[in-house]
C-alpha atoms as a PDB file:
ATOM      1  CA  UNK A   1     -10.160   3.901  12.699  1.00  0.00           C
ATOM      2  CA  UNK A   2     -11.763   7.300  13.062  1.00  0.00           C
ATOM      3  CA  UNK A   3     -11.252  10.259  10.645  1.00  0.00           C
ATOM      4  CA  UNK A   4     -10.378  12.056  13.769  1.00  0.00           C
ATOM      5  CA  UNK A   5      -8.387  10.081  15.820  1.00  0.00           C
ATOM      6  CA  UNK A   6      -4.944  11.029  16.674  1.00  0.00           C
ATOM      7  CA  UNK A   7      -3.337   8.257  15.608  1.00  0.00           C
ATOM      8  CA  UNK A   8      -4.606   7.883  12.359  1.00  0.00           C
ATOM      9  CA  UNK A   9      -1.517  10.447  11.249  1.00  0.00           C
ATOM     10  CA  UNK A  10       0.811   8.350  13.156  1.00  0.00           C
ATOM     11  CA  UNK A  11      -0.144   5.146  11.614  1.00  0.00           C
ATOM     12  CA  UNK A  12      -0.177   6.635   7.939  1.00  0.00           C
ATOM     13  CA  UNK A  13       3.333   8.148   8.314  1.00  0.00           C
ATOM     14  CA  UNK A  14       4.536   4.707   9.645  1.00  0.00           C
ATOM     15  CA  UNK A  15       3.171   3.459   6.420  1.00  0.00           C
ATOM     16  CA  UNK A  16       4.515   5.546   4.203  1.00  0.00           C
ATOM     17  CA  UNK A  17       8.149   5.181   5.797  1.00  0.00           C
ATOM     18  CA  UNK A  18       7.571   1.476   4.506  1.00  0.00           C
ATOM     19  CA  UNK A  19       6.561   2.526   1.598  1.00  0.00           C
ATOM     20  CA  UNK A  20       9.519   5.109   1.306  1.00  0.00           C
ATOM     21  CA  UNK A  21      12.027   2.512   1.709  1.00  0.00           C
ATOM     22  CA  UNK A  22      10.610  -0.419  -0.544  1.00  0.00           C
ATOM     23  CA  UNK A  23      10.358   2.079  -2.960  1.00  0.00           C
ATOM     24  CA  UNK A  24      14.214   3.516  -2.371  1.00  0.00           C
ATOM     25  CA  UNK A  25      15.642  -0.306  -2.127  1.00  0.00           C
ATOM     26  CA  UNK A  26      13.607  -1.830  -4.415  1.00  0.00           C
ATOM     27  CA  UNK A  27      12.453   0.287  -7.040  1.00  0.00           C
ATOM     28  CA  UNK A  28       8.790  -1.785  -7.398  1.00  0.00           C
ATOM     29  CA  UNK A  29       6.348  -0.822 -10.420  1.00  0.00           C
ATOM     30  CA  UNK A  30       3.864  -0.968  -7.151  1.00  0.00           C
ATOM     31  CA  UNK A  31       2.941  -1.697  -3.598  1.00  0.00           C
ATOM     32  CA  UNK A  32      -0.537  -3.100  -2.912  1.00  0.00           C
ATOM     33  CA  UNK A  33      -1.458  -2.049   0.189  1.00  0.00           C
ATOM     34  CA  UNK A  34      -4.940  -3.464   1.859  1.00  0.00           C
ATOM     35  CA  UNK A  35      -6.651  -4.872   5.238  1.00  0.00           C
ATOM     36  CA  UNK A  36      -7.689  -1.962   7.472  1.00  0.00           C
ATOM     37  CA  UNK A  37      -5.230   0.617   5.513  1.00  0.00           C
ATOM     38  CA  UNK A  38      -8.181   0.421   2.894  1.00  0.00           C
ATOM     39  CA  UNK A  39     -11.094  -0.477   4.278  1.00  0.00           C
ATOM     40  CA  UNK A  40     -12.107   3.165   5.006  1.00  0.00           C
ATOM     41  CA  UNK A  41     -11.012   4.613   1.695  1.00  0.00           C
ATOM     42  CA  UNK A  42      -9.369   7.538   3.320  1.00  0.00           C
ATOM     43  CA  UNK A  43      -6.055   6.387   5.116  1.00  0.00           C
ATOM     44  CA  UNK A  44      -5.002   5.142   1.786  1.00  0.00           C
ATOM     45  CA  UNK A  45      -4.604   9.076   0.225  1.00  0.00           C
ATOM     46  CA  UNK A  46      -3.075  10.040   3.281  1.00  0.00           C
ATOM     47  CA  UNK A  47      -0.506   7.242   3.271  1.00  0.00           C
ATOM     48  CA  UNK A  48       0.377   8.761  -0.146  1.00  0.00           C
ATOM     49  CA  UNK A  49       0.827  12.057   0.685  1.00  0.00           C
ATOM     50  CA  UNK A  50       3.293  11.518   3.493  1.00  0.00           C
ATOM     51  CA  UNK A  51       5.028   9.571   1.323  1.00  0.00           C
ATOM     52  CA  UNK A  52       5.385  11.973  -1.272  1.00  0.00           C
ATOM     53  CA  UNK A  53       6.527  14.140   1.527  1.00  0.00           C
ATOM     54  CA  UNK A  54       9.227  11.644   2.777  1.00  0.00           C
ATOM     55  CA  UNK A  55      10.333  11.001  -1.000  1.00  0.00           C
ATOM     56  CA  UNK A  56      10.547  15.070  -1.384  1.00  0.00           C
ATOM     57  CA  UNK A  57      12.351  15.829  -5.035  1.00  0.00           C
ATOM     58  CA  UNK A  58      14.434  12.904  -4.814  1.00  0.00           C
ATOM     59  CA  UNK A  59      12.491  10.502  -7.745  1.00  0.00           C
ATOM     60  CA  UNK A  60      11.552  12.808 -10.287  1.00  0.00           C
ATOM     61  CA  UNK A  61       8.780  10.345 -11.267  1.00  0.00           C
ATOM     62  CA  UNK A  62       6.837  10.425  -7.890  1.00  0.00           C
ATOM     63  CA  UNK A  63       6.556  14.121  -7.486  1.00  0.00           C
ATOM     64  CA  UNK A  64       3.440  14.415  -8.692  1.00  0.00           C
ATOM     65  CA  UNK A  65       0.068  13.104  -6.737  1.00  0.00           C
ATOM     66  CA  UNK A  66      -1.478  10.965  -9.305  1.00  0.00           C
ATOM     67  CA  UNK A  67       2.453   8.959  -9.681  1.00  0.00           C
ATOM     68  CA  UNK A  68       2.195   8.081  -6.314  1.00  0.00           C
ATOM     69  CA  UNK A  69      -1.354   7.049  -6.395  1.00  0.00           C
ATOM     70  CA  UNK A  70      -0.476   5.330  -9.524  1.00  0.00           C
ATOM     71  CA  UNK A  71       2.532   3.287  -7.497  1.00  0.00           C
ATOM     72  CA  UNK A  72       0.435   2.812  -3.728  1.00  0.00           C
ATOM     73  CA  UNK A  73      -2.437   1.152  -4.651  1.00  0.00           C
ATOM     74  CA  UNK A  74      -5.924  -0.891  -2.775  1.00  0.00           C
ATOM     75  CA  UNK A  75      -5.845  -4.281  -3.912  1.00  0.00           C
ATOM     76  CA  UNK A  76      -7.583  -4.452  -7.334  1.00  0.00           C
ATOM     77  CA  UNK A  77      -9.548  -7.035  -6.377  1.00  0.00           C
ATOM     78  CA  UNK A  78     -10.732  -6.019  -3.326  1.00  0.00           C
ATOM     79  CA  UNK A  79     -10.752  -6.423   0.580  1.00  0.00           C
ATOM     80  CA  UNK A  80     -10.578 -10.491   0.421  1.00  0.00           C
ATOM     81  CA  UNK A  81      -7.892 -10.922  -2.214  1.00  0.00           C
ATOM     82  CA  UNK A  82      -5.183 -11.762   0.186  1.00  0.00           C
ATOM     83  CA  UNK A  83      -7.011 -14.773   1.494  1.00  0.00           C
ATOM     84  CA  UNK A  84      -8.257 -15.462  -1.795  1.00  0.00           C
ATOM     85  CA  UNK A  85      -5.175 -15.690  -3.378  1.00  0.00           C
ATOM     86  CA  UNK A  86      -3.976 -17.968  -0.490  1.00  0.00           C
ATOM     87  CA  UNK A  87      -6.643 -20.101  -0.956  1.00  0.00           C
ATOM     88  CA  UNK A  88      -6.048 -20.538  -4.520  1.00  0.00           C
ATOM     89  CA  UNK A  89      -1.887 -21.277  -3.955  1.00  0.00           C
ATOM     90  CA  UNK A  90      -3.223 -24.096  -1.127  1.00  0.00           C
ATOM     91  CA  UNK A  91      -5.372 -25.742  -3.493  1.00  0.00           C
ATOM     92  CA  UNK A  92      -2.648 -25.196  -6.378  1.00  0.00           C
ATOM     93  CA  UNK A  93       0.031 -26.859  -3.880  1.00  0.00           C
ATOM     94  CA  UNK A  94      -2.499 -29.817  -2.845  1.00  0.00           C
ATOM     95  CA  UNK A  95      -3.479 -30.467  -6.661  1.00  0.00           C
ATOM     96  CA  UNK A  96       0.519 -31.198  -7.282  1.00  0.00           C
ATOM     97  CA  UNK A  97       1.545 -32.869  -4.142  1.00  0.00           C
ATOM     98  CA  UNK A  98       3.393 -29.872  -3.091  1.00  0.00           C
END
């Protein structure tokens, strides 16, 4: 998506309202989010800033930038890793008769 496009605000503060609640119910050590979020490089950031907004002073711990960077994260290893790791648990399954 565009820098400028109108929706790419829209679509980030969707995101982050995910990410606001996993992090509210769930209380993860971190939420890997890839595909198109993180192709660009630059939705990603903005994802985090909204939800730093939406989390406001209610967790100490994420009220700071880098903590929220540190929690909302690219995959580490990379764009494919989803269908890698797929591809690995079919072969896994088919190797014990799963």
């Amino acid at each position: 998506m565009l820098r400028d496009h109108p929706g790419r605000s829209i679509i980030a503060g969707y995101i982050a309202q995910l990410a606001t609640s996993i992090v509210l119910l769930h209380s993860p050590e971190c939420i890997v989010i890839g595909g198109g979020v993180t192709e660009g490089g630059d939705l990603l950031p903005e994802v985090r800033r909204a939800t730093q907004r939406l989390l406001g002073d209610y967790l100490p711990p994420l009220q700071h930038e880098a903590q929220v960077a540190d929690l909302i994260r690219a995959p580490a290893l990379g764009p494919d890793s989803a269908i890698a790791g797929a591809m690995l648990m079919a072969r896994d399954a088919l190797r014990s008769g799963s």
